[in-house]
C-alpha atoms as a PDB file:
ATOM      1  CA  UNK A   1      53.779 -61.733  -6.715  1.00  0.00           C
ATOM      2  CA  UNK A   2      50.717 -60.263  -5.841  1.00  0.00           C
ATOM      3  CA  UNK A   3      47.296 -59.234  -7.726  1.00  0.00           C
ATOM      4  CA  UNK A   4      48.347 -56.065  -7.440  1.00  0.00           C
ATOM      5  CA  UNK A   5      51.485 -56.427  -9.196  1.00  0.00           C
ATOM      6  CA  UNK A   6      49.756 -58.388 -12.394  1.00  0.00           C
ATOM      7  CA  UNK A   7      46.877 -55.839 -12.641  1.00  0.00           C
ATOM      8  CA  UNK A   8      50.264 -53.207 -13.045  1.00  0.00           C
ATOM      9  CA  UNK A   9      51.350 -55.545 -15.331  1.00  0.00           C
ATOM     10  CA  UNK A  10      48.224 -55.421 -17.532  1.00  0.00           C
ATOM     11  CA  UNK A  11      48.046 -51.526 -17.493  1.00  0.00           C
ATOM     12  CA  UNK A  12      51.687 -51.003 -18.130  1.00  0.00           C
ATOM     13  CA  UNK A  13      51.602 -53.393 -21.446  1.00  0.00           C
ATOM     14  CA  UNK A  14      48.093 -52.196 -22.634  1.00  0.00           C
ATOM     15  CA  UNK A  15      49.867 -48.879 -22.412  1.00  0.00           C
ATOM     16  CA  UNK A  16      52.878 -49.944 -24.415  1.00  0.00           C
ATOM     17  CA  UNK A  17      51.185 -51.801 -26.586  1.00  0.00           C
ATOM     18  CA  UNK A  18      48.496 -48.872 -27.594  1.00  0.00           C
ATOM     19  CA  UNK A  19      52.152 -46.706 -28.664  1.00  0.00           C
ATOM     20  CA  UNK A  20      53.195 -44.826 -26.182  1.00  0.00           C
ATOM     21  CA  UNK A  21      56.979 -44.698 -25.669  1.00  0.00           C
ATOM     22  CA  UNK A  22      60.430 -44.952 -27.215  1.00  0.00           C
ATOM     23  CA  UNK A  23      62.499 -48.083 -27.703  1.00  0.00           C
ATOM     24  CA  UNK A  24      63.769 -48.101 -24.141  1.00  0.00           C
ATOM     25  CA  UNK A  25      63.440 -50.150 -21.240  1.00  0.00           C
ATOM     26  CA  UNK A  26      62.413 -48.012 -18.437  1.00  0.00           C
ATOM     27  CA  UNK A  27      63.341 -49.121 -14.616  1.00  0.00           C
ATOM     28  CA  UNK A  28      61.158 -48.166 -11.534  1.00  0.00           C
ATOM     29  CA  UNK A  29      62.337 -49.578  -8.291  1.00  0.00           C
ATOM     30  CA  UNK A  30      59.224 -50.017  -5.687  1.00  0.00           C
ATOM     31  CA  UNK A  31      59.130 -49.058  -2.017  1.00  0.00           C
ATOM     32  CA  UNK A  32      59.260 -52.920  -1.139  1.00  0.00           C
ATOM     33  CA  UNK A  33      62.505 -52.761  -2.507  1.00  0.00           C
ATOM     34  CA  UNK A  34      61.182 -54.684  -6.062  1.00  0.00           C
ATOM     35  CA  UNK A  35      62.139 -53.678  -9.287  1.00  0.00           C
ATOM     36  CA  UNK A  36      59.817 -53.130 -12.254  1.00  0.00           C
ATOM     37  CA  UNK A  37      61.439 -52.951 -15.944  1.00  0.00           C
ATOM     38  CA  UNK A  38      59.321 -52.356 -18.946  1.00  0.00           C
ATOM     39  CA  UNK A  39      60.524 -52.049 -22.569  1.00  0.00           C
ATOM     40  CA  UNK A  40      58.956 -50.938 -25.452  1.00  0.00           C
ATOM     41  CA  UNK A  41      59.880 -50.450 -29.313  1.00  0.00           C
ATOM     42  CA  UNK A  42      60.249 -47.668 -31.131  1.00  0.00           C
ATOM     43  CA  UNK A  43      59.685 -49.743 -34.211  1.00  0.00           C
ATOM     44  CA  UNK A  44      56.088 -51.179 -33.434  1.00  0.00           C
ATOM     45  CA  UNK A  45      54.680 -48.346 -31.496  1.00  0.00           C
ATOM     46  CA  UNK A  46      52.019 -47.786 -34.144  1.00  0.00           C
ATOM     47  CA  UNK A  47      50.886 -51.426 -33.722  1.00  0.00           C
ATOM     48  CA  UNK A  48      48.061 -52.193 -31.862  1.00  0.00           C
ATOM     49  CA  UNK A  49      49.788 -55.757 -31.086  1.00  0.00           C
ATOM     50  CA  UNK A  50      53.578 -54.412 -30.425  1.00  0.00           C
ATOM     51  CA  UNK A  51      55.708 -57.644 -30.103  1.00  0.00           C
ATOM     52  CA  UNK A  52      58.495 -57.428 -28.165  1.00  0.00           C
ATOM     53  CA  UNK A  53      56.726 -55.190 -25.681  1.00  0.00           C
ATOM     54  CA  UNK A  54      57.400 -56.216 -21.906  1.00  0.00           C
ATOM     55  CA  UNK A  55      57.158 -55.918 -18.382  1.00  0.00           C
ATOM     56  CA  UNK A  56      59.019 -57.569 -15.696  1.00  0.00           C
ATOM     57  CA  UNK A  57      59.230 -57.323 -12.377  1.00  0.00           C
ATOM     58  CA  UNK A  58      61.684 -59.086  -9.817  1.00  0.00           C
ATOM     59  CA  UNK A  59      62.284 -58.762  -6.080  1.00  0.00           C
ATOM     60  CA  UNK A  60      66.166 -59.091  -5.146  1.00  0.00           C
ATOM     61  CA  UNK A  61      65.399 -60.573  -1.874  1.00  0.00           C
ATOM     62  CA  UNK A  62      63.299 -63.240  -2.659  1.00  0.00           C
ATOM     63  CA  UNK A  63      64.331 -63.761  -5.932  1.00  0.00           C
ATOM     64  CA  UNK A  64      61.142 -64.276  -7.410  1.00  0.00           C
ATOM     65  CA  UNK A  65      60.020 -62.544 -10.937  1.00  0.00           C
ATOM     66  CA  UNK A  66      56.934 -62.233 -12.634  1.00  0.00           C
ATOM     67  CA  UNK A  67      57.081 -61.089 -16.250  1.00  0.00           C
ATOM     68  CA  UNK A  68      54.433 -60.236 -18.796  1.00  0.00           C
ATOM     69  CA  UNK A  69      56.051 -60.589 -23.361  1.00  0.00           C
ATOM     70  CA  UNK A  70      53.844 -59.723 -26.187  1.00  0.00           C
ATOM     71  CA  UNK A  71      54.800 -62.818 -27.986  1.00  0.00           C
ATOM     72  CA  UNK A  72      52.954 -62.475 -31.382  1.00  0.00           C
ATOM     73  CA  UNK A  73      49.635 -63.326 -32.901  1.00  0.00           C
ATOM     74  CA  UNK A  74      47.307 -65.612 -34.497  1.00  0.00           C
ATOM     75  CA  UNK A  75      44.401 -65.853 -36.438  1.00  0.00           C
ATOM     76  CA  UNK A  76      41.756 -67.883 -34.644  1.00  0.00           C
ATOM     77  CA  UNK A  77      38.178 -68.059 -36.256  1.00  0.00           C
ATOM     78  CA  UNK A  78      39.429 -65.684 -39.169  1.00  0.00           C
ATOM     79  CA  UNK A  79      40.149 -63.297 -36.148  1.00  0.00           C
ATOM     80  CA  UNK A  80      43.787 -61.666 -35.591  1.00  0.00           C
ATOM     81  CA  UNK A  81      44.626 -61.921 -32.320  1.00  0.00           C
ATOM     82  CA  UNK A  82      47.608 -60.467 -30.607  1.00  0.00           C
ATOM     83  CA  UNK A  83      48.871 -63.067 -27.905  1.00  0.00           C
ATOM     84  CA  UNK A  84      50.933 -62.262 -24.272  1.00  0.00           C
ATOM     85  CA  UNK A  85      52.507 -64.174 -22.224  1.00  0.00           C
ATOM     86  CA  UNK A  86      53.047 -63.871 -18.086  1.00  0.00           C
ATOM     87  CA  UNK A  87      55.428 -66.237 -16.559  1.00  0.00           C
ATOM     88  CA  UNK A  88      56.359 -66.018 -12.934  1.00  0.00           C
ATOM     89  CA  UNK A  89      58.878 -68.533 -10.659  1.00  0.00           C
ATOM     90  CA  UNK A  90      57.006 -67.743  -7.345  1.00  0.00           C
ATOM     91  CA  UNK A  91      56.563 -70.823  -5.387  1.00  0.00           C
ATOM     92  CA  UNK A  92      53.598 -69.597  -3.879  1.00  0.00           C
ATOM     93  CA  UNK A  93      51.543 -69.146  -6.782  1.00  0.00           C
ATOM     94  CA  UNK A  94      48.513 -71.271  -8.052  1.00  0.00           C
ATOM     95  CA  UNK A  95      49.346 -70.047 -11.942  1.00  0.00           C
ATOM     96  CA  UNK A  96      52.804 -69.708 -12.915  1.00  0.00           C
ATOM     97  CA  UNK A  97      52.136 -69.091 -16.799  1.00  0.00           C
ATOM     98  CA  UNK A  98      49.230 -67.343 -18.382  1.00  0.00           C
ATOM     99  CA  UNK A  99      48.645 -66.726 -22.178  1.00  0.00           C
ATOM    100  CA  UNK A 100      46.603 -63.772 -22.977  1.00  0.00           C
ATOM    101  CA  UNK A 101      44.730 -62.936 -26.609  1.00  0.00           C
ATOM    102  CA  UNK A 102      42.990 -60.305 -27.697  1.00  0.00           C
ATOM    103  CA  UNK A 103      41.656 -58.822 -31.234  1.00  0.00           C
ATOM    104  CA  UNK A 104      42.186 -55.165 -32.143  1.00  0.00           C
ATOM    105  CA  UNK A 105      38.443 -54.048 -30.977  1.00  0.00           C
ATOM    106  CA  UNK A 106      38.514 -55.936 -27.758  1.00  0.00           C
ATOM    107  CA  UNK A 107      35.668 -57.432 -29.124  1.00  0.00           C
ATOM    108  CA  UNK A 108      37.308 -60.914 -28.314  1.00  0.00           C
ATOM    109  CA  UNK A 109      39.324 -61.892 -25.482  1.00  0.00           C
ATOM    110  CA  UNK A 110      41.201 -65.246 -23.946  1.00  0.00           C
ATOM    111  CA  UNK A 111      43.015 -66.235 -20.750  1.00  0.00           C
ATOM    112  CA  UNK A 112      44.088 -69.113 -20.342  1.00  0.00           C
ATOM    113  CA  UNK A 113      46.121 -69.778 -16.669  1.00  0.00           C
ATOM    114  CA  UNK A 114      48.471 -72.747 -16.072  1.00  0.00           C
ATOM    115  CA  UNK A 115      49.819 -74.467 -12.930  1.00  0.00           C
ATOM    116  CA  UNK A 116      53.427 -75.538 -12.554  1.00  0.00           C
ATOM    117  CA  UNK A 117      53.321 -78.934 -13.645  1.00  0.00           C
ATOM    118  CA  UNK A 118      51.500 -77.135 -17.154  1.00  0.00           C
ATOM    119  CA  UNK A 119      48.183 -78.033 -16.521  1.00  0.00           C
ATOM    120  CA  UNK A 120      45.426 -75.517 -17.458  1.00  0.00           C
ATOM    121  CA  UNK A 121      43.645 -74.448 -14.198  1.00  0.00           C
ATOM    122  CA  UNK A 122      41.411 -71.938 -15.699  1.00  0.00           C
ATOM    123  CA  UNK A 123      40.130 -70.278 -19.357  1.00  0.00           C
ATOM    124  CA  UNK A 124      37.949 -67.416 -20.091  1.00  0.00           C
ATOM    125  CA  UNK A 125      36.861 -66.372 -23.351  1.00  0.00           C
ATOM    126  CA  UNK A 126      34.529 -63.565 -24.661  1.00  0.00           C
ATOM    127  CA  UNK A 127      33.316 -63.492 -27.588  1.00  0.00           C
ATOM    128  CA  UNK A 128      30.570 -62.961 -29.643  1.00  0.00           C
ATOM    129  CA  UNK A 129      28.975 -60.805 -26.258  1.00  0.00           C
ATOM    130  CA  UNK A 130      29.222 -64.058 -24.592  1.00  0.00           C
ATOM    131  CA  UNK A 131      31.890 -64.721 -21.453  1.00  0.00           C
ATOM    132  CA  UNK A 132      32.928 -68.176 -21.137  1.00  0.00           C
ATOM    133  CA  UNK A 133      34.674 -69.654 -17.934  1.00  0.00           C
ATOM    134  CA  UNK A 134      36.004 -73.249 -17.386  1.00  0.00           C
ATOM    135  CA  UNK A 135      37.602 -74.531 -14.636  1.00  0.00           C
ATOM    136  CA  UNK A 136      40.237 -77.365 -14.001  1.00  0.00           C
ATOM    137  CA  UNK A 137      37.738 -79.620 -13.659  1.00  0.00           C
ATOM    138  CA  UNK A 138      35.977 -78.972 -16.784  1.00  0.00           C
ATOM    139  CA  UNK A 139      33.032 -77.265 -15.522  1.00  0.00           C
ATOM    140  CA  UNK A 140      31.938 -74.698 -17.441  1.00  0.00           C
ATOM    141  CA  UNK A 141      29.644 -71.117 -16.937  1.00  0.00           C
ATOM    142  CA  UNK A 142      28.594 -68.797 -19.305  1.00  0.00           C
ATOM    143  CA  UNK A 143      27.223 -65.496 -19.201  1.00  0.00           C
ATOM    144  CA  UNK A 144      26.248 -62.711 -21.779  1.00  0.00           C
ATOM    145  CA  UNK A 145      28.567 -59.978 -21.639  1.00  0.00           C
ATOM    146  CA  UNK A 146      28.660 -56.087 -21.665  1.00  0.00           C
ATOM    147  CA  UNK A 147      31.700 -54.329 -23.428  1.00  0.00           C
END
């Protein structure tokens, strides 16, 4: 899957997640032939962190999927933070499993990205107006950042 495909991804749940739509899945099939489901709940469309919200998209000829699940949250700091989860099976890719928090503001925000073999390759946090990155090897930068 492409980064075009995963910045979809984040659009289409931010967009379920901030209450638009019915319980439904809804099915788009691409030009490339791929096909894009997303499924949102009538029942938590009023919640800023709608678990059970998805997105998942899967190409018949390579069989290779990419999905993105609101999976919950958790309280981190004294902060709620409403946690997603992509997951793809593509061979090619560097991360096959990211976890993705945010608060209700978007004040705070965390990535974390993991190979196949589970190993964290990459995290990014913001918070507190400040960005921090670390790589797999542990090096860290940190920036001061504009929301």
């Amino acid at each position: 899957m492409n980064i075009k495909w995963l910045i979809v991804a984040i659009l289409l749940i931010a967009v379920a997640a901030s209450g638009c739509g019915d319980k439904d899945t809804t099915t788009i099939e691409t030009d490339e032939g791929q096909t894009v489901e997303v499924t949102t709940d009538q029942d938590n469309q009023d919640d800023w962190c709608a678990v059970g919200t998805s997105w998942k998209m899967s190409d018949p000829k390579t069989g290779q999927e990419a999905s993105w699940q609101i999976t919950g949250s958790e309280v981190i700091d004294g902060v709620e933070m409403c946690k997603a989860e992509y997951n793809t099976n593509n061979p090619d890719d560097d991360v096959v499993k990211m976890e993705w928090m945010w608060s209700e503001d978007n004040e705070r925000v965390s990535w974390i990205y993991y190979n196949a073999t589970g190993d964290v390759v990459y995290k990014m946090e913001t918070k507190d107006g400040k960005t921090t990155i670390e790589d797999e090897s542990g090096q860290v930068t940190e920036f001061q950042s504009s929301q």
